[in-house]
C-alpha atoms as a PDB file:
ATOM      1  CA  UNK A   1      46.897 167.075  63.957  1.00  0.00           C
ATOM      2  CA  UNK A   2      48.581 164.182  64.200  1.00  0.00           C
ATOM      3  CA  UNK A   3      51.878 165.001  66.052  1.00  0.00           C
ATOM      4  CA  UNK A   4      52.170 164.116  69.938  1.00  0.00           C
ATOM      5  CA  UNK A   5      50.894 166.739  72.372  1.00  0.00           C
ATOM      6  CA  UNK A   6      54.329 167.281  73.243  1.00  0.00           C
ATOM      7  CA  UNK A   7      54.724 168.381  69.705  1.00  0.00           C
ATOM      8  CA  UNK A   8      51.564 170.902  69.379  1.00  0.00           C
ATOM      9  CA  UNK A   9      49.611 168.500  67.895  1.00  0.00           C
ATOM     10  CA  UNK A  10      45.913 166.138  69.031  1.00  0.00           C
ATOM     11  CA  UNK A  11      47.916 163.143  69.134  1.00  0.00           C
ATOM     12  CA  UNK A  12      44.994 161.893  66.552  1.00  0.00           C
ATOM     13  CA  UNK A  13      46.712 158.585  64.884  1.00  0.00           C
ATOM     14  CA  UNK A  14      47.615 158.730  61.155  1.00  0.00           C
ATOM     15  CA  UNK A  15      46.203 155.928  59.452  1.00  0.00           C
ATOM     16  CA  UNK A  16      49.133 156.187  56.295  1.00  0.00           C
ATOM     17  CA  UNK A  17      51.638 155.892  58.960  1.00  0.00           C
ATOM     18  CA  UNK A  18      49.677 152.907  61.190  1.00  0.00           C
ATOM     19  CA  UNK A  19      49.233 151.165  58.051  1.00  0.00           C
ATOM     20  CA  UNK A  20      52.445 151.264  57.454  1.00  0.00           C
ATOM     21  CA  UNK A  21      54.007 150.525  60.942  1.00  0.00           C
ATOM     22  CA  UNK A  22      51.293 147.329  60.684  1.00  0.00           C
ATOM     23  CA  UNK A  23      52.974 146.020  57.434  1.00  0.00           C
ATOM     24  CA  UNK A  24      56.183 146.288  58.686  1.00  0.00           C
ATOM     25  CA  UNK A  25      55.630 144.739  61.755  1.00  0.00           C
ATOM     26  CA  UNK A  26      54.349 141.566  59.898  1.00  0.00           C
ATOM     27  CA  UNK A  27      57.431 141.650  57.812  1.00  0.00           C
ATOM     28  CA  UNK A  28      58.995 141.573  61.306  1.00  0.00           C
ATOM     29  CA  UNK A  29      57.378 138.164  61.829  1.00  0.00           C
ATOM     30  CA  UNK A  30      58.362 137.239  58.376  1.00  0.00           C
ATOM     31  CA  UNK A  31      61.782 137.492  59.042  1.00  0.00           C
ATOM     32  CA  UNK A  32      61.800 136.466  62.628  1.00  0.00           C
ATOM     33  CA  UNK A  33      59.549 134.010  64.024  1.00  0.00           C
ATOM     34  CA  UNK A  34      59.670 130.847  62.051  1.00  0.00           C
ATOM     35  CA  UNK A  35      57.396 129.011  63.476  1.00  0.00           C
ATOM     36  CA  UNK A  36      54.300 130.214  62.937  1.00  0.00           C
ATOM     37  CA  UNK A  37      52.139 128.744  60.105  1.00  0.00           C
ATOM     38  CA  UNK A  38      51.380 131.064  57.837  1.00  0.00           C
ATOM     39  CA  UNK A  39      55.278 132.128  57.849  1.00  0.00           C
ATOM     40  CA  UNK A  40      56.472 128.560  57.071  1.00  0.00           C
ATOM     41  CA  UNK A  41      54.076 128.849  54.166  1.00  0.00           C
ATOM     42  CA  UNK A  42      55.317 131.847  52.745  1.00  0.00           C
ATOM     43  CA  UNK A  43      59.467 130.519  53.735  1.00  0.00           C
ATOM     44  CA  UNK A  44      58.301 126.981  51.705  1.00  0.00           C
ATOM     45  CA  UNK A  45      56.259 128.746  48.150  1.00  0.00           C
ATOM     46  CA  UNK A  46      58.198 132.354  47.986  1.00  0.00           C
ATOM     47  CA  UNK A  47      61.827 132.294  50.101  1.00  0.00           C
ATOM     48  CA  UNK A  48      62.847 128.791  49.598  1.00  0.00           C
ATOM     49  CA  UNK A  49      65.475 128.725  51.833  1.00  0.00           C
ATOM     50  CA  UNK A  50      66.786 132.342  50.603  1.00  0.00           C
ATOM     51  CA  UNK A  51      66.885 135.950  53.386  1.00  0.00           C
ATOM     52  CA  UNK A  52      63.560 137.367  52.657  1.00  0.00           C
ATOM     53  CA  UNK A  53      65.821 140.523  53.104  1.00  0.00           C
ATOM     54  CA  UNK A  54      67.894 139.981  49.771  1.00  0.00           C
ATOM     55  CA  UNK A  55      65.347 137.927  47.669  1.00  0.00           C
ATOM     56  CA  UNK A  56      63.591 139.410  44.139  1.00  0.00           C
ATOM     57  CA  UNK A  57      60.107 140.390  45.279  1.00  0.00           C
ATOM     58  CA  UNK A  58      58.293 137.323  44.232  1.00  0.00           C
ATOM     59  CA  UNK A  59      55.913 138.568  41.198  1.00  0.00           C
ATOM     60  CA  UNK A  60      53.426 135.278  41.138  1.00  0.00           C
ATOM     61  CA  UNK A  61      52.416 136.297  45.057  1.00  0.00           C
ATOM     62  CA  UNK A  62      49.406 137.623  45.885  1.00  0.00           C
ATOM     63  CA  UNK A  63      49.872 141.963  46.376  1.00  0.00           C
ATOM     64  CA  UNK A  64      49.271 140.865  50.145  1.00  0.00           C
ATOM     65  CA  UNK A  65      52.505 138.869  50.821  1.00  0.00           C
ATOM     66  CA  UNK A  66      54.445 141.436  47.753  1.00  0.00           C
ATOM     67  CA  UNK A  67      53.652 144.575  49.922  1.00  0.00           C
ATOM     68  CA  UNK A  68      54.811 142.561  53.189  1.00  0.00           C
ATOM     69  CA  UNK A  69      58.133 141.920  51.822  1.00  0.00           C
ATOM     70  CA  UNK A  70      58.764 145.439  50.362  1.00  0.00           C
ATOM     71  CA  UNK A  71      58.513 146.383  53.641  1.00  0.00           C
ATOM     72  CA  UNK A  72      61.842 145.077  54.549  1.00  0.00           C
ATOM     73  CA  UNK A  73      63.622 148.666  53.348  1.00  0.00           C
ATOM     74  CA  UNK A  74      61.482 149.874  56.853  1.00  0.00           C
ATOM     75  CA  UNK A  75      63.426 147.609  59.067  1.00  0.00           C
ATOM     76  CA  UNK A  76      65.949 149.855  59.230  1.00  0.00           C
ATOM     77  CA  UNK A  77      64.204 152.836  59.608  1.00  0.00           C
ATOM     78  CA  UNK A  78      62.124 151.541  62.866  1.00  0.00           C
ATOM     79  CA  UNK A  79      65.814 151.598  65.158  1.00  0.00           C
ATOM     80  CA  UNK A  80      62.901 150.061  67.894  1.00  0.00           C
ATOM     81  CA  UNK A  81      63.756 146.408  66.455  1.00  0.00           C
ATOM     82  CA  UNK A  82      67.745 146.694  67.273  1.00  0.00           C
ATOM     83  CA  UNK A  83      66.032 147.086  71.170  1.00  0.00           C
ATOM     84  CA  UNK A  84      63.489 144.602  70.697  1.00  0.00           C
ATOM     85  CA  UNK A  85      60.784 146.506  70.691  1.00  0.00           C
ATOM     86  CA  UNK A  86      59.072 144.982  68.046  1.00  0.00           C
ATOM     87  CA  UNK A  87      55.558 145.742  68.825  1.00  0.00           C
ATOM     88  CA  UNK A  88      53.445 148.383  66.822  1.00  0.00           C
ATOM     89  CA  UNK A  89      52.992 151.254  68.814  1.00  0.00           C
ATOM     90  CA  UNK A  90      56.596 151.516  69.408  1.00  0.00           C
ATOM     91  CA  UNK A  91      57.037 151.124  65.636  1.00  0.00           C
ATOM     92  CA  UNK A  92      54.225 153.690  64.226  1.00  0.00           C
ATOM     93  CA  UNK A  93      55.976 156.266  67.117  1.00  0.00           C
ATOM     94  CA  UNK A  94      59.457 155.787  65.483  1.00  0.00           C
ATOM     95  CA  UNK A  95      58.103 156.022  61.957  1.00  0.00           C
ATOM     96  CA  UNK A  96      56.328 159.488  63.335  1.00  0.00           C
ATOM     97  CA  UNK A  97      60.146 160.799  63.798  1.00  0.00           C
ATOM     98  CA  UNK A  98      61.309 163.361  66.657  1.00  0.00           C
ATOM     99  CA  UNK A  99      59.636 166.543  66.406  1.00  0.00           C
ATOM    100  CA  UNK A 100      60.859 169.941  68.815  1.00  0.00           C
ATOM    101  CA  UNK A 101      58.787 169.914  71.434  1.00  0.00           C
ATOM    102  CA  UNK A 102      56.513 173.107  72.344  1.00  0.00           C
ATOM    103  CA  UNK A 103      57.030 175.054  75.595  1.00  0.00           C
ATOM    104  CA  UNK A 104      53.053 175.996  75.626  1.00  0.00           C
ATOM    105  CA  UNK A 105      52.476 171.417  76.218  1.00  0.00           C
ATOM    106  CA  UNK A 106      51.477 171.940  79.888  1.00  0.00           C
ATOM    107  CA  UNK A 107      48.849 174.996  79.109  1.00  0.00           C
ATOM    108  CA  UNK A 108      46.969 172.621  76.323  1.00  0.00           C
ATOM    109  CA  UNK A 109      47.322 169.481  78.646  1.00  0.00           C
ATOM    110  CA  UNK A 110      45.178 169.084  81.699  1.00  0.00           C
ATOM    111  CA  UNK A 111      43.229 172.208  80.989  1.00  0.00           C
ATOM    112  CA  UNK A 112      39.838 172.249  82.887  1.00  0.00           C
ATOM    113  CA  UNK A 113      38.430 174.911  80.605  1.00  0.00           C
ATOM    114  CA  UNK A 114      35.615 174.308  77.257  1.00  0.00           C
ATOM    115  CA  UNK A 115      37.260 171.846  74.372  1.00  0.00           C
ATOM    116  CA  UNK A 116      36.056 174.913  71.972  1.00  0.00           C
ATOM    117  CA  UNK A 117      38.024 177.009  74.050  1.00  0.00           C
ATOM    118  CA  UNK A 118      41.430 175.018  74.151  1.00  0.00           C
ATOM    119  CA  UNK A 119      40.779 174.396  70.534  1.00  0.00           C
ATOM    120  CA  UNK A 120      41.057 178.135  69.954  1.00  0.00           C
ATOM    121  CA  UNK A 121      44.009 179.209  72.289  1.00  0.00           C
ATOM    122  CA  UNK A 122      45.764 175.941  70.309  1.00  0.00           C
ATOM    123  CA  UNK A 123      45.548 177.940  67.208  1.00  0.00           C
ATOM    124  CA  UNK A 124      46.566 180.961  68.715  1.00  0.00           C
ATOM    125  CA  UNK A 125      49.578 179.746  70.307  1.00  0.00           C
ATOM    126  CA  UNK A 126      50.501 178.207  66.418  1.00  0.00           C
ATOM    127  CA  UNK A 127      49.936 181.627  65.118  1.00  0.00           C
ATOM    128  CA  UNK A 128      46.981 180.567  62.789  1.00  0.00           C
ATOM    129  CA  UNK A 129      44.024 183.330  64.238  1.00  0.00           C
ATOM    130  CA  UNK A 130      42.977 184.377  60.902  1.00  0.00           C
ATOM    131  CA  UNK A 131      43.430 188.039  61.943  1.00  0.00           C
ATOM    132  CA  UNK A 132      43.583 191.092  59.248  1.00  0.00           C
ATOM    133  CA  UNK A 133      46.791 190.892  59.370  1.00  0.00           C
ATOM    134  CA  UNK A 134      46.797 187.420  58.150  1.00  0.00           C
ATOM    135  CA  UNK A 135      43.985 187.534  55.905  1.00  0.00           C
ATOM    136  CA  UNK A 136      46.118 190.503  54.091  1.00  0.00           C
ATOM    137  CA  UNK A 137      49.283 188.833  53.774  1.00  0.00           C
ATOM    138  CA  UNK A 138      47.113 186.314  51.578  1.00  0.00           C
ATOM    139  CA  UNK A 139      46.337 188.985  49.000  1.00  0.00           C
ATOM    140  CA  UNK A 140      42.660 189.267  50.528  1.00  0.00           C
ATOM    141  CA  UNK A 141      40.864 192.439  50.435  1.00  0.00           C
ATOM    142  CA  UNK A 142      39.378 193.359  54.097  1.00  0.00           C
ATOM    143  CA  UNK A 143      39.727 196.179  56.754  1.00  0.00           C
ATOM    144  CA  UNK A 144      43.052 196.441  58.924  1.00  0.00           C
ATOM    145  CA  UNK A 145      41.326 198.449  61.387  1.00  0.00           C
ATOM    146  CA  UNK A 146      40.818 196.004  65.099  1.00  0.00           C
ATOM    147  CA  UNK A 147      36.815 196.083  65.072  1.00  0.00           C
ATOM    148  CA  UNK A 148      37.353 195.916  69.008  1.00  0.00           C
ATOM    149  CA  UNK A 149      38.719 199.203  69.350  1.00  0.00           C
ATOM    150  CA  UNK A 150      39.047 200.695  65.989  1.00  0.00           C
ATOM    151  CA  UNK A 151      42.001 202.575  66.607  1.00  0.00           C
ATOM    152  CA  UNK A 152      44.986 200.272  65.741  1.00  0.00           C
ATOM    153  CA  UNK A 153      45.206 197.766  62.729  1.00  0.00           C
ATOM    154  CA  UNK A 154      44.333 193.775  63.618  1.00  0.00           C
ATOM    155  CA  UNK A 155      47.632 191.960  64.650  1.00  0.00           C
ATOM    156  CA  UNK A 156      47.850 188.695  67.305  1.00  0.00           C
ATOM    157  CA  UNK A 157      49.550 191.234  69.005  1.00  0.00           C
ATOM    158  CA  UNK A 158      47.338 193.902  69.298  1.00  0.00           C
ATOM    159  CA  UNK A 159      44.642 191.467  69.666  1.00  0.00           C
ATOM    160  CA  UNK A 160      45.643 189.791  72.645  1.00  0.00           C
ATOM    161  CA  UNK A 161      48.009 192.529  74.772  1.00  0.00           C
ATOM    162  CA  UNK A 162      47.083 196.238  73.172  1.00  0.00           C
ATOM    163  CA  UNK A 163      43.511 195.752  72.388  1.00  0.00           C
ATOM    164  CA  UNK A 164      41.595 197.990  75.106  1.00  0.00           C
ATOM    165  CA  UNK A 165      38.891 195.431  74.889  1.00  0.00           C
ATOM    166  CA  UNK A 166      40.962 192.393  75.601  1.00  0.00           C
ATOM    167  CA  UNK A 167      42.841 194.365  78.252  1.00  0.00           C
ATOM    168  CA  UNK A 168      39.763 195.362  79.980  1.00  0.00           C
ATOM    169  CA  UNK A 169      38.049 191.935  80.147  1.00  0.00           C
ATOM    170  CA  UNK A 170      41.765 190.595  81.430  1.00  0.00           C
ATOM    171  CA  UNK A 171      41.747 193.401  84.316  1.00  0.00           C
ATOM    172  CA  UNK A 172      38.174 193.026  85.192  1.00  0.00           C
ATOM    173  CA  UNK A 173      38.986 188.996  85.644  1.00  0.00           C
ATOM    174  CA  UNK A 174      41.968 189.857  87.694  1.00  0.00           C
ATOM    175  CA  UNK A 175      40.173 192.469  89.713  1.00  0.00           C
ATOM    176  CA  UNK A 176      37.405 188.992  90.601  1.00  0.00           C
ATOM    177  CA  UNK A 177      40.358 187.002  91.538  1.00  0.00           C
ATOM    178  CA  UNK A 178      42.565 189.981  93.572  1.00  0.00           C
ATOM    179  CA  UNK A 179      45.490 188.967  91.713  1.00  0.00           C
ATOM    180  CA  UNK A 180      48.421 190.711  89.922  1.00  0.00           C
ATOM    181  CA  UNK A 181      48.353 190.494  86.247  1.00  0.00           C
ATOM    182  CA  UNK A 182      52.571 190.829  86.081  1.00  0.00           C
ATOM    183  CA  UNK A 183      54.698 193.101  83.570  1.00  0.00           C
ATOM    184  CA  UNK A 184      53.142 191.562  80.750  1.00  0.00           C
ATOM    185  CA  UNK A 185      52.687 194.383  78.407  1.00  0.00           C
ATOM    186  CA  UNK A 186      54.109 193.200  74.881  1.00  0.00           C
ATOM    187  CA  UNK A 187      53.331 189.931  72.857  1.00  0.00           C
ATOM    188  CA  UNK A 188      56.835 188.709  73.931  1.00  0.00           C
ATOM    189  CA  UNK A 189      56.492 188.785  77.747  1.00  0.00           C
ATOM    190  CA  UNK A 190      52.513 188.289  77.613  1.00  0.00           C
ATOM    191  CA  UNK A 191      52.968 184.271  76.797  1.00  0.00           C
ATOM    192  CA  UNK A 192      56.039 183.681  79.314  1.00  0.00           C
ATOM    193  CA  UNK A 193      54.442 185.143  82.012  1.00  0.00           C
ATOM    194  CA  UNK A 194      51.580 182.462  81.547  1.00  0.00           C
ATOM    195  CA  UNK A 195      53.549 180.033  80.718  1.00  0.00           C
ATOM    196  CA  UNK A 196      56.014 180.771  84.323  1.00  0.00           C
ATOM    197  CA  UNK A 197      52.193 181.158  86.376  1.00  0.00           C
ATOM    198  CA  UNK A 198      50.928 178.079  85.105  1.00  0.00           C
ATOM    199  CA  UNK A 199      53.376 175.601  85.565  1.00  0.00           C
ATOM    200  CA  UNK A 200      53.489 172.686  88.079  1.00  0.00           C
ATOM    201  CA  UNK A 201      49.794 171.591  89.609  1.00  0.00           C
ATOM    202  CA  UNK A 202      49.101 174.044  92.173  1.00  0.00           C
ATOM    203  CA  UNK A 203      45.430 175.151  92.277  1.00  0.00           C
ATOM    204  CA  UNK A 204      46.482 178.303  91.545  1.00  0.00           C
ATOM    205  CA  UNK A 205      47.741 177.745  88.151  1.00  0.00           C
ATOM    206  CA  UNK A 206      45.054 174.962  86.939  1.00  0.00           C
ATOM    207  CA  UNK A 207      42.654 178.492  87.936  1.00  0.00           C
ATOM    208  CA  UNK A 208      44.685 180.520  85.791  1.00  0.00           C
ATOM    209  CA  UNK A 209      45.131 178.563  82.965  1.00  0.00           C
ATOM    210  CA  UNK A 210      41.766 177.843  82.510  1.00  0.00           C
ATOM    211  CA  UNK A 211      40.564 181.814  82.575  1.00  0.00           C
ATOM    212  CA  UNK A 212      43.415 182.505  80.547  1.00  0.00           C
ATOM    213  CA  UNK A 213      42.239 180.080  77.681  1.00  0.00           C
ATOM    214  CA  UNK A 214      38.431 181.396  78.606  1.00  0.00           C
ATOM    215  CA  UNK A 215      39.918 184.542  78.005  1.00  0.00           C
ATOM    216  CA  UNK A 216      41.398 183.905  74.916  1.00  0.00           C
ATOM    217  CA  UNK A 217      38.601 182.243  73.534  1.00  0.00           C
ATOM    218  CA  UNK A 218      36.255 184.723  74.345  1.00  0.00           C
ATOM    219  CA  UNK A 219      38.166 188.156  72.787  1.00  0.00           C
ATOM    220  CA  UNK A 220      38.804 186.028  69.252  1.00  0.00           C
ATOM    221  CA  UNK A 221      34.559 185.049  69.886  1.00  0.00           C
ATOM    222  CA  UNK A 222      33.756 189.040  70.405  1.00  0.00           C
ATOM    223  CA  UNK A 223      35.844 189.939  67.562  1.00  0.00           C
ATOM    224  CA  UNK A 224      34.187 187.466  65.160  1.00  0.00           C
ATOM    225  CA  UNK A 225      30.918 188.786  66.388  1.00  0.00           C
ATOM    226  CA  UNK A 226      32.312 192.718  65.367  1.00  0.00           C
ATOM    227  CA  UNK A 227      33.044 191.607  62.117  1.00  0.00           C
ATOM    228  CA  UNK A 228      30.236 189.169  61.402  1.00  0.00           C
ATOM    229  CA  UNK A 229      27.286 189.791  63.264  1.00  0.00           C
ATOM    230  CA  UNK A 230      27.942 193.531  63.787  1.00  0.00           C
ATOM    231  CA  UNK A 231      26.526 192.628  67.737  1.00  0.00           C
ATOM    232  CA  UNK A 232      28.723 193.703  70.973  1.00  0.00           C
ATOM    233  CA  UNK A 233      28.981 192.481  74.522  1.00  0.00           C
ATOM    234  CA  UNK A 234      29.365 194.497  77.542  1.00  0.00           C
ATOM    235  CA  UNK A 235      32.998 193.964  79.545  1.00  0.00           C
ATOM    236  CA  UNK A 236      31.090 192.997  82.421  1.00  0.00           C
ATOM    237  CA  UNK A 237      28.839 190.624  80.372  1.00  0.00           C
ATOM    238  CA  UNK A 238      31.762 188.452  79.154  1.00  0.00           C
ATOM    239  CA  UNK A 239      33.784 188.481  82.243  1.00  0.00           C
ATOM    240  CA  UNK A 240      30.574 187.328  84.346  1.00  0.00           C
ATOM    241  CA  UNK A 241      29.955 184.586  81.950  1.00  0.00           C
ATOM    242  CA  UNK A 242      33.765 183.639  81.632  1.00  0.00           C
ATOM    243  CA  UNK A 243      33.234 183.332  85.742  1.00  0.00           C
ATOM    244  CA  UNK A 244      30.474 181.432  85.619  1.00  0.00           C
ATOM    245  CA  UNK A 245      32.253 178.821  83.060  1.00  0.00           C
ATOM    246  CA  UNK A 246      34.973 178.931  85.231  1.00  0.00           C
ATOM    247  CA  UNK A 247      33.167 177.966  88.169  1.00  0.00           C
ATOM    248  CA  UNK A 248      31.137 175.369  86.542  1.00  0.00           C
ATOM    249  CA  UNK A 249      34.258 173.273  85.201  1.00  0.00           C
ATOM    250  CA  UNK A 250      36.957 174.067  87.773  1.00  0.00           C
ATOM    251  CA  UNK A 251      37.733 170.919  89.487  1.00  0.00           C
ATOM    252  CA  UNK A 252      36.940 170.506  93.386  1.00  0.00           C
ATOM    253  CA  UNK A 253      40.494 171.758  94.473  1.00  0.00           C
ATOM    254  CA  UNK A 254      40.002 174.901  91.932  1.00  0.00           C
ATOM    255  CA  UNK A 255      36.461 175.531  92.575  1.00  0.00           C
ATOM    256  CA  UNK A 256      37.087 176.168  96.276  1.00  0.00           C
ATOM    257  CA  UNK A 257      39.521 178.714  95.585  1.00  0.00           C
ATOM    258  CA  UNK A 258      37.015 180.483  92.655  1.00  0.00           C
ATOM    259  CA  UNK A 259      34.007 180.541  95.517  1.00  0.00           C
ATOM    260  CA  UNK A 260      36.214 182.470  97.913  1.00  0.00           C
ATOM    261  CA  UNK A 261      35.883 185.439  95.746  1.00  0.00           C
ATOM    262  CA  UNK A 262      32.618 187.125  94.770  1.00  0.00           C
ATOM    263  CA  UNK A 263      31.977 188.715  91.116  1.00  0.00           C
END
């Protein structure tokens, strides 16, 4: 959750880390700028003259200034100080550390379709759909069988390339738009070929990315309704209302291209 976009994650900040990244930055001051009050205070009562990098921690101080100057060990963790960037967001994104970044950024970022809807093609693309198969491989007891088609047992894969269902809604969207799905017929090639289609800022892949997450979205919705609700949509139903969204949220360069084509 708290990792950079770039990374798969919200880019929410983590307080443990910020909190820490804020005490080391005033141990920053400590060490550096001398004249400011509060540091000649601390350099008179606590350093005396010593490196507030090699002194005992003092024991009579306050826990305020003895958890500033334990924070010396993170000076040389935050390599931002050798360049002089010595202010805190530079320091809280070193502390976060380098993380690989994901291939799938651009289809998150910039994505006109619902939040709900990004949210759940997020946790697709990190393999976390609590599918059969996953709810099995935790020792839990529930049917294999996809409630979509009931022929084949519940797998991402299945879900989102075999699954008549999910292949149907995709080829009735395509058939709206007149466009060629691609050789996308195994989980493998299904994700590069949207990853190839939507990259750069053309309107023709902002469109596409945003049904494809629609899409997503709405076969994991139908399935929970199968399993939980025991209630079905119509093909047609979805991929009209999947349209509609579309439509509706599209910005002005994408909606002009959606309007050319009637449902």
């Amino acid at each position: 959750m708290c990792l950079p976009k770039s990374a798969g994650g919200l880019h929410i900040t983590n307080l443990k880390t910020w909190n820490r990244a804020a005490i080391t930055k005033v141990c920053w001051d400590l060490e550096h700028k001398q004249d400011r009050l509060w540091v000649r205070w601390i350099h008179s009562y606590y350093i005396e003259g010593q490196s507030s990098a090699t002194i005992p921690i003092p024991q009579q101080a306050s826990w305020m200034v003895r958890k500033v100057i334990e924070a010396r060990g993170n000076l040389n963790q935050a390599q931002a100080f050798a360049a002089g960037n010595n202010n805190m967001r530079h320091i809280y994104i070193n502390m976060l550390g380098v993380y690989p970044k994901m291939t799938w950024k651009h289809l998150i970022c910039s994505n006109d379709a619902r939040p709900k809807a990004i949210f759940t093609l997020r946790v697709q693309l990190h393999g976390h759909l609590n599918t059969a198969e996953r709810l099995i491989s935790w020792g839990m007891m529930v049917d294999s069988i996809c409630t979509l088609c009931q022929t084949h047992h519940e797998t991402k894969e299945h879900l989102f390339v075999d699954c008549v269902f999910g292949k149907s809604l995709w080829a009735r969207l395509m058939q709206w738009l007149k466009w060629v799905t691609g050789p996308a017929h195994s989980w493998p090639q299904r994700p590069h070929w949207i990853l190839q289609q939507t990259e750069g800022k053309s309107a023709r892949a902002q469109v596409l990315k945003m049904i494809y997450t629609e899409w997503t979205h709405a076969v994991w919705t139908e399935r929970n309704q199968h399993v939980f609700e025991q209630e079905e949509k119509a093909v047609e139903s979805i991929a009209k209302e999947i349209a509609c969204v579309c439509n509706v949220r599209a910005s002005v360069k994408c909606r002009s291209i959606l309007q050319n084509y009637l449902f």
